[in-house]
N, C-alpha and C. Protein backbone atom coordinates (compact mmCIF):
# COMPACT_ATOMS: atom_id res chain seq x y z
N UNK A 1 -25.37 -16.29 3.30
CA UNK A 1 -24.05 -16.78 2.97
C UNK A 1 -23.28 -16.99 4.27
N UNK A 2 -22.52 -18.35 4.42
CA UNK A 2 -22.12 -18.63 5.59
C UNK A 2 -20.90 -18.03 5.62
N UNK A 3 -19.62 -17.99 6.16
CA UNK A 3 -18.66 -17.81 6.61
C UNK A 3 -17.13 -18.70 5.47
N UNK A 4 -17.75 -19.95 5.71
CA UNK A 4 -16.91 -20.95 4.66
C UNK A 4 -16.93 -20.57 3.36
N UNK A 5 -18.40 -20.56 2.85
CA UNK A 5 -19.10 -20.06 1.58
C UNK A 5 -18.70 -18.66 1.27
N UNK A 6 -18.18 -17.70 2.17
CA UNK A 6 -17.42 -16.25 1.56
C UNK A 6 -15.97 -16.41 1.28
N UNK A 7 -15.69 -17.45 2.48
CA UNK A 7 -13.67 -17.08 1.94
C UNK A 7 -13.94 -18.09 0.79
N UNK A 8 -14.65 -19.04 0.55
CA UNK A 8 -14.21 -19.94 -0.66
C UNK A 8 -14.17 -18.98 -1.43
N UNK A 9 -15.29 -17.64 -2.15
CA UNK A 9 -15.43 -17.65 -3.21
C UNK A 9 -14.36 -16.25 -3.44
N UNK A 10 -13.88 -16.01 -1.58
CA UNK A 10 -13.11 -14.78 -2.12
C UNK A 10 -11.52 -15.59 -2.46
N UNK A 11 -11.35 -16.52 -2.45
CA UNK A 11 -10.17 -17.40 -2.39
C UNK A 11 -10.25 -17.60 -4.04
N UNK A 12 -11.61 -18.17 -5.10
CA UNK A 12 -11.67 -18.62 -6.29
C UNK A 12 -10.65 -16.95 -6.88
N UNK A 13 -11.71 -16.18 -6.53
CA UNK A 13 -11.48 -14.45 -6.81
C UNK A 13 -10.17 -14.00 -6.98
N UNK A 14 -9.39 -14.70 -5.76
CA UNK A 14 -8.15 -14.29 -5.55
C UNK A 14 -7.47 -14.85 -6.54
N UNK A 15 -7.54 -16.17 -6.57
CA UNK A 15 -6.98 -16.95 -7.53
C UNK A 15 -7.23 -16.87 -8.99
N UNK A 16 -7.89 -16.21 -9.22
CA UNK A 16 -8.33 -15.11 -11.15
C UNK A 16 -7.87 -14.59 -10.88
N UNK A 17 -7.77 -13.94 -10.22
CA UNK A 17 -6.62 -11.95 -9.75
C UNK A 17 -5.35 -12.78 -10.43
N UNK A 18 -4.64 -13.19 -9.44
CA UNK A 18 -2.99 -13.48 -9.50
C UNK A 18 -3.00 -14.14 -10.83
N UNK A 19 -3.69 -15.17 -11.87
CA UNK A 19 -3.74 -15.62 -12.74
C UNK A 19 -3.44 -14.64 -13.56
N UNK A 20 -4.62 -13.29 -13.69
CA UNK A 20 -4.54 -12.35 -14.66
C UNK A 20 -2.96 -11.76 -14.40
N UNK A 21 -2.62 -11.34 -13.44
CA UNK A 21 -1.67 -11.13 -13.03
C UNK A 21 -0.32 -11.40 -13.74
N UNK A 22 -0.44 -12.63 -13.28
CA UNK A 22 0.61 -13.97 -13.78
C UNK A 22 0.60 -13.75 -15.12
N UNK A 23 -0.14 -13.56 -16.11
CA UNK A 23 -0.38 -14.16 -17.39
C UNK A 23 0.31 -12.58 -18.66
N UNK A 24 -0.36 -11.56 -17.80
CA UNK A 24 -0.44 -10.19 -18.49
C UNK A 24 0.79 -9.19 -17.95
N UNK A 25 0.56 -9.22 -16.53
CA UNK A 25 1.29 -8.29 -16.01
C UNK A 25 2.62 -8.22 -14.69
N UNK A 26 3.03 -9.52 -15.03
CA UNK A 26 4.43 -10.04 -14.43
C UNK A 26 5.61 -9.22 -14.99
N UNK A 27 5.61 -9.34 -15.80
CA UNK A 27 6.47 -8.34 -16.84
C UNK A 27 7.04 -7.35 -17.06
N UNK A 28 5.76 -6.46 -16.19
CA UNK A 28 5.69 -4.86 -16.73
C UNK A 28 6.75 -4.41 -15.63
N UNK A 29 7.26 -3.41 -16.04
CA UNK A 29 8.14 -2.36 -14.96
C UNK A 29 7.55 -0.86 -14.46
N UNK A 30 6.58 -1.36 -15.19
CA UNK A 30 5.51 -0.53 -14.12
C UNK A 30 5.27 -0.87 -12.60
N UNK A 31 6.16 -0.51 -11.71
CA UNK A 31 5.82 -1.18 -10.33
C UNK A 31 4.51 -0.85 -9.48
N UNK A 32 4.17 0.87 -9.91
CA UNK A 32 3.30 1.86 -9.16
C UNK A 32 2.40 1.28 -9.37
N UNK A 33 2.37 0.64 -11.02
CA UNK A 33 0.51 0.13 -11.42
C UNK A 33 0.63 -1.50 -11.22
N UNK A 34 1.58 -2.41 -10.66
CA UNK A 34 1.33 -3.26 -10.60
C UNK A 34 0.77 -3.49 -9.03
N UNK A 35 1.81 -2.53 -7.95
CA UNK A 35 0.73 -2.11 -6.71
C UNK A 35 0.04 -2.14 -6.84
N UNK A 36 -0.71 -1.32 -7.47
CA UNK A 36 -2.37 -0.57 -7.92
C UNK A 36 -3.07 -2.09 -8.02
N UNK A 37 -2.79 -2.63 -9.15
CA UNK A 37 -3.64 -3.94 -9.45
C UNK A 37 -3.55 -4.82 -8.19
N UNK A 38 -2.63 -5.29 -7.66
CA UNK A 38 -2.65 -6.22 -6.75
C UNK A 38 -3.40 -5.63 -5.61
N UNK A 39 -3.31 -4.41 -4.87
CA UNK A 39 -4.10 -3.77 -4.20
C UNK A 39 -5.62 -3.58 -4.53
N UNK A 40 -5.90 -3.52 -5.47
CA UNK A 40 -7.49 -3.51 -6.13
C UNK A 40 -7.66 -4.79 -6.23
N UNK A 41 -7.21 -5.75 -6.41
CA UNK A 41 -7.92 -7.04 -6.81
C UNK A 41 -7.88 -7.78 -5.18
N UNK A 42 -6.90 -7.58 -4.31
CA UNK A 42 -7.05 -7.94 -2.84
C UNK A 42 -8.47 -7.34 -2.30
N UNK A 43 -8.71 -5.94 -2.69
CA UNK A 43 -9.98 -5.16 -2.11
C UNK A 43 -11.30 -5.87 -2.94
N UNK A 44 -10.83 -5.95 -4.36
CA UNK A 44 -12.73 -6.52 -4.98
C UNK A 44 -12.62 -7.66 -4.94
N UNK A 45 -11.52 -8.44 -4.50
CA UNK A 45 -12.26 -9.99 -3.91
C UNK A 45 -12.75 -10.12 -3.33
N UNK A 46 -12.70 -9.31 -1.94
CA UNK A 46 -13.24 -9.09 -0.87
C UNK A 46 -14.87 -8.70 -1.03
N UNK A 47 -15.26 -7.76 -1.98
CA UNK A 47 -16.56 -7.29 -2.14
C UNK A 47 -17.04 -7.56 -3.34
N UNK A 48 -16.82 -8.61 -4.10
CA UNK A 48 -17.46 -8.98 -5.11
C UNK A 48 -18.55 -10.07 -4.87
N UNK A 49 -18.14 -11.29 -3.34
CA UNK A 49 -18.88 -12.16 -3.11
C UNK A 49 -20.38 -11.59 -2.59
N UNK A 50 -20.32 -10.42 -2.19
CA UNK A 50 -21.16 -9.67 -1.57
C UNK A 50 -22.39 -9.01 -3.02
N UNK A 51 -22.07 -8.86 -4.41
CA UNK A 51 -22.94 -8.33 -5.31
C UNK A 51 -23.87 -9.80 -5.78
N UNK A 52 -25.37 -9.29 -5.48
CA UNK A 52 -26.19 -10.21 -6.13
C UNK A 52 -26.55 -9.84 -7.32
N UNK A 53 -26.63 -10.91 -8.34
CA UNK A 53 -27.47 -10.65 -9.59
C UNK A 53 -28.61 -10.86 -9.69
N UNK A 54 -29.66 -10.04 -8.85
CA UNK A 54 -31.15 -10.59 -8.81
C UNK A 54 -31.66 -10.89 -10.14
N UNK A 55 -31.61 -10.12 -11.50
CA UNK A 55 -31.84 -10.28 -12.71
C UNK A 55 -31.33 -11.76 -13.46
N UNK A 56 -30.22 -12.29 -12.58
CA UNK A 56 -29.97 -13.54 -13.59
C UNK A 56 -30.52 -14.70 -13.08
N UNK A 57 -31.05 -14.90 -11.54
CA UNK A 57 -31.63 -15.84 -10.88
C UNK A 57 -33.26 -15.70 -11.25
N UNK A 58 -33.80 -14.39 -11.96
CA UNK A 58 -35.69 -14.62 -12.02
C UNK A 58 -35.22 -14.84 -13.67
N UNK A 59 -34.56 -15.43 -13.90
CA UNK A 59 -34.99 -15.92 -15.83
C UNK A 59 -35.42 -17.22 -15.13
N UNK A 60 -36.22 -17.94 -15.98
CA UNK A 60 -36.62 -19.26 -16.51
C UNK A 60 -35.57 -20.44 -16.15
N UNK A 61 -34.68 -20.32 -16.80
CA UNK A 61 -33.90 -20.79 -17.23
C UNK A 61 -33.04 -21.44 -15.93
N UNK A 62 -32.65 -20.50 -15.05
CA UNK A 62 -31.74 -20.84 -14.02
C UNK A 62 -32.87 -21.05 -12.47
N UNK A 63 -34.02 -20.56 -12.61
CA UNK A 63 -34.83 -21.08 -11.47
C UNK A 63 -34.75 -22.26 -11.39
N UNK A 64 -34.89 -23.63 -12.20
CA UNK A 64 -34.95 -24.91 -12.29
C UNK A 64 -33.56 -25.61 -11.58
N UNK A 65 -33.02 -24.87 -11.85
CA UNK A 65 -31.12 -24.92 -11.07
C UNK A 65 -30.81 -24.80 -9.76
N UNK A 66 -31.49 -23.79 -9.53
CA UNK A 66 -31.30 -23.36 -8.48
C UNK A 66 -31.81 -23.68 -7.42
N UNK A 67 -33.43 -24.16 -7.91
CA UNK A 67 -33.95 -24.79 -6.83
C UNK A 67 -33.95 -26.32 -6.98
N UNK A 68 -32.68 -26.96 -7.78
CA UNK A 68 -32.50 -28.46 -7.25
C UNK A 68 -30.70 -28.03 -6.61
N UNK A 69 -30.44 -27.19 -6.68
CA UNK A 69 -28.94 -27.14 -5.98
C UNK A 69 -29.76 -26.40 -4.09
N UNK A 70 -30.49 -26.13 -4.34
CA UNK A 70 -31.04 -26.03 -2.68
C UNK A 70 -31.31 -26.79 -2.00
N UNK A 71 -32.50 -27.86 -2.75
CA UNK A 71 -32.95 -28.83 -2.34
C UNK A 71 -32.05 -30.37 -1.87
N UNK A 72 -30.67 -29.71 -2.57
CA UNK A 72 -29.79 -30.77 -2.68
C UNK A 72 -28.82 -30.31 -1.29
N UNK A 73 -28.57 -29.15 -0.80
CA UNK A 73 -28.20 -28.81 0.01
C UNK A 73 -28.80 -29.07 1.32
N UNK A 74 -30.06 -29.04 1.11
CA UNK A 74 -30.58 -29.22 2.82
C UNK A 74 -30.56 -30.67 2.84
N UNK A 75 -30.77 -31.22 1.95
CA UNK A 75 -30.60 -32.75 1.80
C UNK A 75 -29.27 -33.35 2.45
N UNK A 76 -28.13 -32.33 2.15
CA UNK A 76 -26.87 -32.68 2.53
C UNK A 76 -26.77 -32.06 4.16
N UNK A 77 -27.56 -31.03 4.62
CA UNK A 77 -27.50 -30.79 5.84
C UNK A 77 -28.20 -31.78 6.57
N UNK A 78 -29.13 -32.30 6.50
CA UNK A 78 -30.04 -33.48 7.10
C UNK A 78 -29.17 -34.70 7.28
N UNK A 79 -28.30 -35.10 6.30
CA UNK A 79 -27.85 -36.12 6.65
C UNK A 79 -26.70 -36.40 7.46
N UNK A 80 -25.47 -34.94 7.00
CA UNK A 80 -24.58 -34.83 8.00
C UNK A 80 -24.75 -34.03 9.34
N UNK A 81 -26.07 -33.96 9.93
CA UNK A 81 -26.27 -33.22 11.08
C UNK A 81 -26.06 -33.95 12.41
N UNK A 82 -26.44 -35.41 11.86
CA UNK A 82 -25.68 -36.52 12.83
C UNK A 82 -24.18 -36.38 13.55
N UNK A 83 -23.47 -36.21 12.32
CA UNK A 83 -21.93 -36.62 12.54
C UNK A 83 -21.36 -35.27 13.04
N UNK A 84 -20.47 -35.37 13.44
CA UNK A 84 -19.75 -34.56 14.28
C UNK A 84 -18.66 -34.01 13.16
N UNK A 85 -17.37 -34.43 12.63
CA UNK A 85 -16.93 -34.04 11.89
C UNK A 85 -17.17 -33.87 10.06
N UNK A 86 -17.66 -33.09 9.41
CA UNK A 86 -17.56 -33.30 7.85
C UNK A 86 -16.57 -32.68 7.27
N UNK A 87 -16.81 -32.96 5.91
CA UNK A 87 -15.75 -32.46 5.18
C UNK A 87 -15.69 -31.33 4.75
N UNK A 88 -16.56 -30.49 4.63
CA UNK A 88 -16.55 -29.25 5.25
C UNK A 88 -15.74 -28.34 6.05
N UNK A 89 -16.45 -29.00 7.65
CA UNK A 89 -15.51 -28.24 8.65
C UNK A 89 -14.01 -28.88 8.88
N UNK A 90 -13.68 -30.14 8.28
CA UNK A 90 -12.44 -30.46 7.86
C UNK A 90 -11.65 -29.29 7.18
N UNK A 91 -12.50 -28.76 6.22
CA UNK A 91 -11.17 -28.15 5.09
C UNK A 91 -11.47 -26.53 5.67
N UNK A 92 -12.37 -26.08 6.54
CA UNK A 92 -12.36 -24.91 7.26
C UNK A 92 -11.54 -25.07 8.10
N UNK A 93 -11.13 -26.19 8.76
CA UNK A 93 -10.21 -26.00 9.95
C UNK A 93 -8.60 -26.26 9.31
N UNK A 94 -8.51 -26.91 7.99
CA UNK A 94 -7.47 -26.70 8.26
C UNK A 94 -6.98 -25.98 7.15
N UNK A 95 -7.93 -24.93 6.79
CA UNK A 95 -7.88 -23.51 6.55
C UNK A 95 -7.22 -22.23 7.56
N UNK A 96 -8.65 -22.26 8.73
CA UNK A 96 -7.75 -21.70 9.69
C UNK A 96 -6.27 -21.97 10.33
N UNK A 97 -6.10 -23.46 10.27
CA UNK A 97 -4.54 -23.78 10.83
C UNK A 97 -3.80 -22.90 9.43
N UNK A 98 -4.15 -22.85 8.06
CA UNK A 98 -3.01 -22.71 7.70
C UNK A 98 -3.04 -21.13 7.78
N UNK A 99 -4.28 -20.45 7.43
CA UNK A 99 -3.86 -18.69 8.47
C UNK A 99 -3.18 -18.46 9.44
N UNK A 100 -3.04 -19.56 10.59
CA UNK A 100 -2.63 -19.26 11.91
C UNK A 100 -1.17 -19.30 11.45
N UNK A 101 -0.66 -20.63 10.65
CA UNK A 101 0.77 -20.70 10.80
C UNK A 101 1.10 -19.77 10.28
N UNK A 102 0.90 -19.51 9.24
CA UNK A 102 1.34 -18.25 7.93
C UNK A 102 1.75 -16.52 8.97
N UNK A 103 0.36 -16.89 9.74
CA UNK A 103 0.38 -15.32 10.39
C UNK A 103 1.48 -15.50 11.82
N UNK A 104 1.89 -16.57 12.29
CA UNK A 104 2.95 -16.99 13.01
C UNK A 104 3.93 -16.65 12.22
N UNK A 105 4.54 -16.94 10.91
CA UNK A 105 5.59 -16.59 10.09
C UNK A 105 6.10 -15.52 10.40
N UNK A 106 4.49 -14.75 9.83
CA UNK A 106 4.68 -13.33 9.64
C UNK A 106 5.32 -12.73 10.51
N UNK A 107 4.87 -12.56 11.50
CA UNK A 107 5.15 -11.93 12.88
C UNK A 107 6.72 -12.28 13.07
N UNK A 108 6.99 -13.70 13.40
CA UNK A 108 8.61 -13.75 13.38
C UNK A 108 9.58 -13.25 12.50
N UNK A 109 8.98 -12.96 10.93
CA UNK A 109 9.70 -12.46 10.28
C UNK A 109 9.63 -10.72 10.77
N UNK A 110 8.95 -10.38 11.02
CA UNK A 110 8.47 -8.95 11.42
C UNK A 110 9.51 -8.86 12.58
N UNK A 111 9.24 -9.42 13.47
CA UNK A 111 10.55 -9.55 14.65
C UNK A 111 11.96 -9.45 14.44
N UNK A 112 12.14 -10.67 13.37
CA UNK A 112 13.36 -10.47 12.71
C UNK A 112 13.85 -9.60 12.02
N UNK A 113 12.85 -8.45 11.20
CA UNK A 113 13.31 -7.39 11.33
C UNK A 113 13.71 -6.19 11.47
N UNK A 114 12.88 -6.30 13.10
CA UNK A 114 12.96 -5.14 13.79
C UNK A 114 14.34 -5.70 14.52
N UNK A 115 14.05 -6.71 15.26
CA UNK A 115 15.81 -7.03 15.50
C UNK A 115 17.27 -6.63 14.43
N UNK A 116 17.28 -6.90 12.66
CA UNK A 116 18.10 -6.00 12.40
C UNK A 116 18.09 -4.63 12.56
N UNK A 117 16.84 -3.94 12.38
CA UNK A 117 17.19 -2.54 12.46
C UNK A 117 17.73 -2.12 13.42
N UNK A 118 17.82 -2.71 14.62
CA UNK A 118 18.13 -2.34 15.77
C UNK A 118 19.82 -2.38 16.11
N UNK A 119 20.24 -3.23 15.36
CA UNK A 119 21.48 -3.77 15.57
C UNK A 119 21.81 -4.16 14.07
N UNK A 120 22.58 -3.16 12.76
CA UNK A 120 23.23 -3.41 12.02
C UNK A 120 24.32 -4.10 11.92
N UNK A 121 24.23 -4.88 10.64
CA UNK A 121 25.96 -5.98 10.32
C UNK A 121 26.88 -4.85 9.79
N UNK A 122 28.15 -5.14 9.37
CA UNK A 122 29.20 -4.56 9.34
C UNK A 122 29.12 -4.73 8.02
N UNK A 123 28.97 -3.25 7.38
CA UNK A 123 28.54 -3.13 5.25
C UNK A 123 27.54 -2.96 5.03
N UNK A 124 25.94 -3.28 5.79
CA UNK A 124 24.65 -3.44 5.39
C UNK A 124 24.24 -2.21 4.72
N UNK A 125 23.61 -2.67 3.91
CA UNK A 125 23.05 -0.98 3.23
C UNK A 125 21.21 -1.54 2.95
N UNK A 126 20.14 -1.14 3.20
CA UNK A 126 19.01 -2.10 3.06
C UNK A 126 17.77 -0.60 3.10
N UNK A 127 17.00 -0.68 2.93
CA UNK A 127 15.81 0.16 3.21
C UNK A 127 14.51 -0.78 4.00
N UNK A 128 13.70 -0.08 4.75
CA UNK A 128 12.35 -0.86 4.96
C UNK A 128 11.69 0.41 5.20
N UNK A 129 10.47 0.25 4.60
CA UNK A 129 9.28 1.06 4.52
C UNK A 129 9.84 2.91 4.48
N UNK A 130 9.86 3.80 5.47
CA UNK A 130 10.48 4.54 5.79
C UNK A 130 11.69 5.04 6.07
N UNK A 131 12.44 3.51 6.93
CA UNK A 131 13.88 3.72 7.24
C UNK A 131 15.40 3.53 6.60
N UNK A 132 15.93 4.10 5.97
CA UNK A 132 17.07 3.41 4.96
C UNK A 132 18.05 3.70 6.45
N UNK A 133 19.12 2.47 6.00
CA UNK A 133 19.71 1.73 6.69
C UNK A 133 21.24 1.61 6.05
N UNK A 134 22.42 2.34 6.38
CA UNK A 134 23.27 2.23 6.33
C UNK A 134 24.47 2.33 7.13
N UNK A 135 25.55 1.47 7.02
CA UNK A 135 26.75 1.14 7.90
C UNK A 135 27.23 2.39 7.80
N UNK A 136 27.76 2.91 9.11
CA UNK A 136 28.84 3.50 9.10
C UNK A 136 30.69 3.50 8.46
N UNK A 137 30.64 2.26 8.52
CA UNK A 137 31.74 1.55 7.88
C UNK A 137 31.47 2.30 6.23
């Protein structure tokens, strides 16, 4: 399994998570267990692409599948081995651009607010992680 071929399928994964999510448990005021879920389904997306079903690939049935979706693959590597850009490493790269910007966000927002904590407005009352945050005023 290549690299592209894991975040796709932890990306499909992700995207059932938040669905179930979305559908069942938007709602609840259970905050502790909605952590819980979103935290567990971030972790078994991650390690679900990783479980093989050796038992469902030796039936009958799906060998015939499997070995024309292979054969169809190297077929597709042979031909784009010529070209320099595919569509492929198209939508990997601008995959990674959109990690990079996102994690650029992040960070400035992170900046931004360590810069308030540092220097309170006049009334603020706010918490972050550990630190609650209130005016003297």
């Amino acid at each position: 399994m290549n690299l592209a071929h894991y975040l796709l399928q932890v990306n499909i994964y992700l995207i059932v998570f938040y669905g179930f999510y979305r559908l069942l448990l938007d709602r609840e005021t259970y905050f502790m267990l909605n952590r819980l879920y979103l935290t567990s389904a971030a972790f078994f997306s991650l390690l679900i692409p990783f479980i093989r079903l050796d038992w469902f690939t030796a039936l009958p049935v799906t060998q015939n599948v499997s070995i024309g979706v292979s054969q169809m693959y190297m077929v597709g590597l042979n031909d784009n081995a010529s070209s320099g850009l595919t569509w492929g490493s198209s939508i990997a790269l601008l995959y990674i651009t959109g990690v990079c910007l996102f994690l650029a966000r992040f960070v400035m927002q992170l900046l931004a607010i360590r810069k308030l904590l540092q220097s309170v407005p006049t009334g603020a009352a706010f918490s972050f992680f550990n630190k609650l945050v209130i005016h003297e005023q």
